[in-house]
Protein backbone atom coordinates (compact mmCIF):
# COMPACT_ATOMS: atom_id res chain seq x y z
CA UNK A 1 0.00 0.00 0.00
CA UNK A 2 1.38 3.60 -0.74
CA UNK A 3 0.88 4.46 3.30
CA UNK A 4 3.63 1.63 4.47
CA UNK A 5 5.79 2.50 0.77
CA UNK A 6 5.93 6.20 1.92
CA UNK A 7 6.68 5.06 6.03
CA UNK A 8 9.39 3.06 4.49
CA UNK A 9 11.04 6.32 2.63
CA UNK A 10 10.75 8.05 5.91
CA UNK A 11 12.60 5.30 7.70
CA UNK A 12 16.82 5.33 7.74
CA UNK A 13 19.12 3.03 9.09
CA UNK A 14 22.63 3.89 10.40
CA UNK A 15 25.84 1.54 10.78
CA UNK A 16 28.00 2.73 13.47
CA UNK A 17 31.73 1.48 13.49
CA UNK A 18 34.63 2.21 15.67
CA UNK A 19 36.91 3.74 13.44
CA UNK A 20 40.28 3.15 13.08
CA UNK A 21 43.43 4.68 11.58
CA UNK A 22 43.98 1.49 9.16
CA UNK A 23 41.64 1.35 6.91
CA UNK A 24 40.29 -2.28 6.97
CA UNK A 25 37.27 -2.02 9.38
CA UNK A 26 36.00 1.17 7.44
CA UNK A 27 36.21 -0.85 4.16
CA UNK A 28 34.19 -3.86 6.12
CA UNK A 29 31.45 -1.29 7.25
CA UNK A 30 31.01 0.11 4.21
CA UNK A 31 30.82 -2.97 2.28
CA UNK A 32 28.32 -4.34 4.61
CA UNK A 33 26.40 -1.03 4.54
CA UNK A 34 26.81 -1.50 0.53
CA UNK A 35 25.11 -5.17 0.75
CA UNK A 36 22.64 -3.75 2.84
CA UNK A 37 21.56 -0.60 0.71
CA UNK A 38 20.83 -3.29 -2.46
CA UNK A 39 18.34 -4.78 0.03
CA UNK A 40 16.57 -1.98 1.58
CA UNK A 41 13.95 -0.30 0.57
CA UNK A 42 14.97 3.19 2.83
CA UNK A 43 18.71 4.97 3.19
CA UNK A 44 21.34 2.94 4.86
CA UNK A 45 24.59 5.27 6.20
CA UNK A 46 27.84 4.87 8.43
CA UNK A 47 29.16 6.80 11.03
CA UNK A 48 32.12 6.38 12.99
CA UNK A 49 32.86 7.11 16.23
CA UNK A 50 36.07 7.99 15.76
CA UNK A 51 39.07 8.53 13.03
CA UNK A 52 37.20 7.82 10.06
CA UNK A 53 34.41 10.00 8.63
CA UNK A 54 31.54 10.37 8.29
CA UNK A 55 31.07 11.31 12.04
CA UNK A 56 27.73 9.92 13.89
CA UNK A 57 26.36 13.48 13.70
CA UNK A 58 27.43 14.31 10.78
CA UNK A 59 25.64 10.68 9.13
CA UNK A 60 22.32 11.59 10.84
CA UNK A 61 22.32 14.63 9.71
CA UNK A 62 22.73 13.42 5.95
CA UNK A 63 20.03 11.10 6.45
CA UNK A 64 18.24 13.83 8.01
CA UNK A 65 18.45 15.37 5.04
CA UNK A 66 17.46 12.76 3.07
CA UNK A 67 13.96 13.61 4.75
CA UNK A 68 13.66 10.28 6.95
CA UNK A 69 12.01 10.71 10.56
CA UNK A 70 13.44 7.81 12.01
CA UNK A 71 16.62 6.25 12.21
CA UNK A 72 17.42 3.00 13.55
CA UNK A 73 21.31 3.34 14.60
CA UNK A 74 22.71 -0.40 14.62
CA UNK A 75 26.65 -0.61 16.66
CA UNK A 76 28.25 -3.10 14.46
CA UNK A 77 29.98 -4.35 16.88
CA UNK A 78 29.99 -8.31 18.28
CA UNK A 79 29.64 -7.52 22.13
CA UNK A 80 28.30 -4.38 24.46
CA UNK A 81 30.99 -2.23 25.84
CA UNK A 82 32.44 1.00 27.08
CA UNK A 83 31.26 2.19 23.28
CA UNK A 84 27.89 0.52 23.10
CA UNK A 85 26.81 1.50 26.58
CA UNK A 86 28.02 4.84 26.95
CA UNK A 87 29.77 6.79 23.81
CA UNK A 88 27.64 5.62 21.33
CA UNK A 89 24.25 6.52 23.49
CA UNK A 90 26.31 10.13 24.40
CA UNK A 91 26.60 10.87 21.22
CA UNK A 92 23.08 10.33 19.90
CA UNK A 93 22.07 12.30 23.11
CA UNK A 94 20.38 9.08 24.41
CA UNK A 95 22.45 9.00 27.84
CA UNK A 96 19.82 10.62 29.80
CA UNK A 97 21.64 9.52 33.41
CA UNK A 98 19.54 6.23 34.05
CA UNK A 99 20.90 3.44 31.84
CA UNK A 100 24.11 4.78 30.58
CA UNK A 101 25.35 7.07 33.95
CA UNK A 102 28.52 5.54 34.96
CA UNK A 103 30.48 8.28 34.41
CA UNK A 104 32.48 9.73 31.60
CA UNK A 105 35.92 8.27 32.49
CA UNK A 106 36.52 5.01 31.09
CA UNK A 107 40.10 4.16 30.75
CA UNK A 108 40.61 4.34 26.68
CA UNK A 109 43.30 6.35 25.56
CA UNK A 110 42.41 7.75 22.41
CA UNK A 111 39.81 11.09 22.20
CA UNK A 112 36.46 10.72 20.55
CA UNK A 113 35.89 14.37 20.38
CA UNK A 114 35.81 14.37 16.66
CA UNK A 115 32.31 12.96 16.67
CA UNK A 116 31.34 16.28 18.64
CA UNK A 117 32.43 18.53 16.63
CA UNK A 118 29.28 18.50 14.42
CA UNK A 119 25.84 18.84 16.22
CA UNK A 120 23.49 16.61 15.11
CA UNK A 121 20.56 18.66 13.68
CA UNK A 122 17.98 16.18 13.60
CA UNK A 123 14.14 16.58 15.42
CA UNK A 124 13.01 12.71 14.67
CA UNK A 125 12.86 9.80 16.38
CA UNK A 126 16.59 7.83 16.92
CA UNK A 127 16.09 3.81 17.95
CA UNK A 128 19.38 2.19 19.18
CA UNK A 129 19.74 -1.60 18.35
CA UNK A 130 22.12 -4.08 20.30
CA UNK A 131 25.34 -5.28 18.94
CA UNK A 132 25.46 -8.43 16.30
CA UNK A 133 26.01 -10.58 19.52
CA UNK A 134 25.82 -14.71 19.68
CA UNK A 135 23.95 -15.41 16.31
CA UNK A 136 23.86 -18.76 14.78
CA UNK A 137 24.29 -16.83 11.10
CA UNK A 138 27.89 -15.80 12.71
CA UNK A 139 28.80 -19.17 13.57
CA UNK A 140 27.90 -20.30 9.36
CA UNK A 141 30.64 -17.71 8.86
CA UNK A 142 33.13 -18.80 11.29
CA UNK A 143 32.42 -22.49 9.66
CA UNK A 144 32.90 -21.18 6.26
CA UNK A 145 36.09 -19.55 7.56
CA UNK A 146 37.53 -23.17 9.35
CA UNK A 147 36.52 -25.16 6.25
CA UNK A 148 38.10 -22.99 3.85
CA UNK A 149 41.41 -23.18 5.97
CA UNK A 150 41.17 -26.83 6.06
CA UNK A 151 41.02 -26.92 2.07
């Protein structure tokens, strides 16, 4: 029906990676986020939290400006951490004291102040997803991966 076509277009989806200043898990990212776009029907975009770019803010806001009103921001990451509990969630503006207030301190030695340089200029909704975690389709790849070393 056009009313669920035209929710869709207003729908975006953001991969968030770590950064990094080799360039191998920005290539992964964006090749996943490339696999992903040819199977979405709404905008798929990356941000990083650090070292590589686009920014966090500076993806929402391009996806802003794409004209979605909701963006589901997916941490591809395997595990929670320091990042998924805390940076990532300070940086959308989701850390609101309850679930992510333990403080700002957490023992990493490299600065993530790049991602605040741009405000994020976006009024719609923002949904946070958990981390890839224990999934069965990750242990077909880590199968694929043994078999083809056994070959």
């Amino acid at each position: 029906m056009d009313s669920s076509s035209s929710s869709k277009s207003k729908i975006g989806v953001l991969l968030v990676g770590h950064g990094s200043r080799l360039p191998y898990g920005e290539e992964v990212i964006n090749g996943i986020a490339e696999i992903y776009r040819q199977q979405a029907d709404y905008p798929v975009g990356v941000g990083f939290m650090n070292m590589n770019k686009p920014s966090i803010p500076a993806a929402i806001n391009e996806l802003s400006r794409a004209g979605v009103e909701k963006i589901i921001v997916t941490p591809v990451f395997l595990a929670h951490g320091v990042h998924t509990k805390q940076d990532i969630p300070h940086i959308l503006g989701l850390d609101n004291g309850h679930e992510h207030g333990h403080g700002h301190s957490h023992g990493h030695d490299h600065s993530h102040q790049d991602e605040e340089d741009e405000d994020i200029q976006f009024d719609g909704e923002i949904i946070y997803t958990e981390p890839l975690g224990a999934d069965s389709r990750l242990v077909e790849i880590i199968k694929d991966r043994v078999n083809n070393a056994l070959n």
